[in-house]
N, C-alpha and C. Protein backbone atom coordinates (compact mmCIF):
# COMPACT_ATOMS: atom_id res chain seq x y z
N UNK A 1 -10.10 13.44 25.96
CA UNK A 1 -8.88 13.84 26.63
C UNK A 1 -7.69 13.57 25.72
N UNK A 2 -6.96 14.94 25.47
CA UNK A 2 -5.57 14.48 24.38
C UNK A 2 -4.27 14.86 25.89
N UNK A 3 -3.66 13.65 25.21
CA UNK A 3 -2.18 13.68 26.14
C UNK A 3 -1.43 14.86 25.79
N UNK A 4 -0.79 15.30 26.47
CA UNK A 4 -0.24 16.91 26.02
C UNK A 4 1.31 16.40 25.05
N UNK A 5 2.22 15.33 25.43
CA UNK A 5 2.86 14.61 24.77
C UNK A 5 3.03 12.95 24.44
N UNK A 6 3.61 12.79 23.74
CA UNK A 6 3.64 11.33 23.18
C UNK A 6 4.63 10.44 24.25
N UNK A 7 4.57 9.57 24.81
CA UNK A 7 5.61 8.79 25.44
C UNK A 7 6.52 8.58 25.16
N UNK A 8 7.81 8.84 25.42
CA UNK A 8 9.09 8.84 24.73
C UNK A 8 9.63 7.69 23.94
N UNK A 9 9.03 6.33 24.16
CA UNK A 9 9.40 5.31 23.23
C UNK A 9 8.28 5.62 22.02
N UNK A 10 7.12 6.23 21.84
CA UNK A 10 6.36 5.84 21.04
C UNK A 10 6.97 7.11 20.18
N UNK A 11 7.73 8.35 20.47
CA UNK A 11 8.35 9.37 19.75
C UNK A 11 9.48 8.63 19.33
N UNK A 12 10.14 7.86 19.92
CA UNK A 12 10.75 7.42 19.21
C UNK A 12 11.28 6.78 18.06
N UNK A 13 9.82 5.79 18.06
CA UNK A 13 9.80 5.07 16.98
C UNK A 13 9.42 6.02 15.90
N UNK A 14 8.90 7.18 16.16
CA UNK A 14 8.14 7.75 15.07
C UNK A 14 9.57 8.50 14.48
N UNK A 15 10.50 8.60 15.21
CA UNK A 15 11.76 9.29 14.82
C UNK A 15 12.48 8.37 13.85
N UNK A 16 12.46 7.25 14.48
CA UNK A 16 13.19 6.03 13.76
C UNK A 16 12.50 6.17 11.93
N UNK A 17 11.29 5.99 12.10
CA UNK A 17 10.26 5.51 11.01
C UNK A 17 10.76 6.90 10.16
N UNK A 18 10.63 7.48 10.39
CA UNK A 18 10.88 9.12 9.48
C UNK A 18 12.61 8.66 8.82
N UNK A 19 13.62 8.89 9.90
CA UNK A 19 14.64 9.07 9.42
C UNK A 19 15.06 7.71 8.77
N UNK A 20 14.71 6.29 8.41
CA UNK A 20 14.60 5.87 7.83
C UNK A 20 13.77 5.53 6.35
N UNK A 21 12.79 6.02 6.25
CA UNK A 21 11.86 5.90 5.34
C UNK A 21 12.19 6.12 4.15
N UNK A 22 12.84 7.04 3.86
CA UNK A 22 13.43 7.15 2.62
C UNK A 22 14.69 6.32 2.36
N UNK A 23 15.53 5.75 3.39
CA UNK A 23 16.49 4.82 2.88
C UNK A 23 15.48 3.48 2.40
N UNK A 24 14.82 3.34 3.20
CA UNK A 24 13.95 1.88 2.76
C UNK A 24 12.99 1.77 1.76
N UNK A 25 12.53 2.62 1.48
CA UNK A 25 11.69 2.89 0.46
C UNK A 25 12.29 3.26 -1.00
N UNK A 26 13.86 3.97 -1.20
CA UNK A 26 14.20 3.86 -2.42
C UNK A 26 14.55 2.78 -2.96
N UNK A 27 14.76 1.43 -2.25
CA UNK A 27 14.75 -0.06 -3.31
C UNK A 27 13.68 -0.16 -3.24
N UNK A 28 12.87 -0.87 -2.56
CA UNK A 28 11.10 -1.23 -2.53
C UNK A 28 10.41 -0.89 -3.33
N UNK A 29 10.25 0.74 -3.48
CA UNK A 29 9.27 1.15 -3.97
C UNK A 29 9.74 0.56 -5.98
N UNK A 30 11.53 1.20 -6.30
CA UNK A 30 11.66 0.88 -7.53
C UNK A 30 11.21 -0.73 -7.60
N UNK A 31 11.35 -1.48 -6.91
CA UNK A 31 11.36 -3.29 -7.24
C UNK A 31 9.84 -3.48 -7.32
N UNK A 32 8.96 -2.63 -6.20
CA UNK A 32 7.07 -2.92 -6.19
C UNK A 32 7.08 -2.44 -7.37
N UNK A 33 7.69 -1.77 -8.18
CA UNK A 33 7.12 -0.81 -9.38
C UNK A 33 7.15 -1.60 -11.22
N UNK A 34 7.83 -2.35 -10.56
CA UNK A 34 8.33 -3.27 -11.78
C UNK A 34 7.44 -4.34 -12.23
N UNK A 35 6.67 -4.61 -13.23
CA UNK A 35 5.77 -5.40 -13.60
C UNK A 35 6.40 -6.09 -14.42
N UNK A 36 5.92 -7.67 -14.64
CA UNK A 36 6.52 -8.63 -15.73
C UNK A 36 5.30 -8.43 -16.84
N UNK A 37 4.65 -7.66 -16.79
CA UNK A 37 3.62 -8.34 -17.62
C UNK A 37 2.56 -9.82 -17.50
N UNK A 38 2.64 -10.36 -16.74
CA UNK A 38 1.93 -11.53 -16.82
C UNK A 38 0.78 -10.77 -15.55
N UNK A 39 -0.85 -11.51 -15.82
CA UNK A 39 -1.78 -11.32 -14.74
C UNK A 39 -1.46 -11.95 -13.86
N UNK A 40 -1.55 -11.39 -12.66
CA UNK A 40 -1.87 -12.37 -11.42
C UNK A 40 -2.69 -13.09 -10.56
N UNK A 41 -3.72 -12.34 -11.19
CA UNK A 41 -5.04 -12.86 -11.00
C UNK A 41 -5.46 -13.82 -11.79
N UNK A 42 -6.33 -14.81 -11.64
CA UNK A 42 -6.95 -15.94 -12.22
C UNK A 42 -8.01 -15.08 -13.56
N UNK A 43 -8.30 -16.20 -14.49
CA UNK A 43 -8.86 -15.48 -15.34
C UNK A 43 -10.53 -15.87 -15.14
N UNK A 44 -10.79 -16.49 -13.89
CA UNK A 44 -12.27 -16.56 -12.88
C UNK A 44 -11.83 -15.02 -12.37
N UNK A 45 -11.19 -14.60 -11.49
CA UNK A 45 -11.06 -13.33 -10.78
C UNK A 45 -11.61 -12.03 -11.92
N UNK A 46 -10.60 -12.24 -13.21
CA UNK A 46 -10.89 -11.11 -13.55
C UNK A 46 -11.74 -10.91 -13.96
N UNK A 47 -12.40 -11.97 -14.80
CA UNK A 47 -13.87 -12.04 -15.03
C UNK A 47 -14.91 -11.88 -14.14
N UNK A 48 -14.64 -11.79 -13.02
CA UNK A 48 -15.76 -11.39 -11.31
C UNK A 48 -15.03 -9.88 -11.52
N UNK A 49 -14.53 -9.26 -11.59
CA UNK A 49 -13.78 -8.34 -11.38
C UNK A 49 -14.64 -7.09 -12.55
N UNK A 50 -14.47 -7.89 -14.04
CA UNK A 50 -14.81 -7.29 -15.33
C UNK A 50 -16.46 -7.06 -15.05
N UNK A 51 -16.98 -8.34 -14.58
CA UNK A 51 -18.52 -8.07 -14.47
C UNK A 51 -19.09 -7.17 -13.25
N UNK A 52 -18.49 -7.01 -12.37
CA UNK A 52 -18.74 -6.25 -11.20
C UNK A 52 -18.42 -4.58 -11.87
N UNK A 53 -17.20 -4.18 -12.68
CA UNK A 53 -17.28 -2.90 -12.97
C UNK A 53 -18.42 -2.91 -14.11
N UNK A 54 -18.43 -3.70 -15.01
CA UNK A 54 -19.71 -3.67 -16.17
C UNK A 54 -21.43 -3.42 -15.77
N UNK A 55 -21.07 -3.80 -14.18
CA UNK A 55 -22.77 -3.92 -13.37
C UNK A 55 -22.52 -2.14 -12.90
N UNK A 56 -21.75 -1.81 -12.75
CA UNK A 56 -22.18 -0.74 -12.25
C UNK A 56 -22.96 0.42 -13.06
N UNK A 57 -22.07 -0.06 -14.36
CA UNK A 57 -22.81 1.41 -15.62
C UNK A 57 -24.24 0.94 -15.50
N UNK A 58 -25.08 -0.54 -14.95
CA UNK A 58 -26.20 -0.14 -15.50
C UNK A 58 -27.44 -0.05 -14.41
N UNK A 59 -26.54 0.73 -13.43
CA UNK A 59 -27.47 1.13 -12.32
C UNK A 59 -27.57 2.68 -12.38
């Protein structure tokens, strides 16, 4: 069973989310985008990380 419309608060929010999205997302996305260079991961992680893609070539 589909509802023929959305409940007016739940359109709402979806109005909100739209006509904001692009104001909020042009700092965010430039600042998520910015790397220092340093890993963040442990160098145990990447090494679980390195051997898990290396296991796959030999299946």
């Amino acid at each position: 069973m589909v509802p023929t419309a959305l409940p007016l608060k739940v359109q709402g929010k979806c109005d909100e989310f739209v006509s904001t999205f692009i104001e909020n997302c042009a700092f965010d996305l430039s600042q998520k985008l910015l790397h220092d260079g340093i890993w963040k991961e442990t160098n145990t992680e990447l090494s679980y990380v390195a051997k898990r893609i290396l296991n796959t070539l030999q299946k």
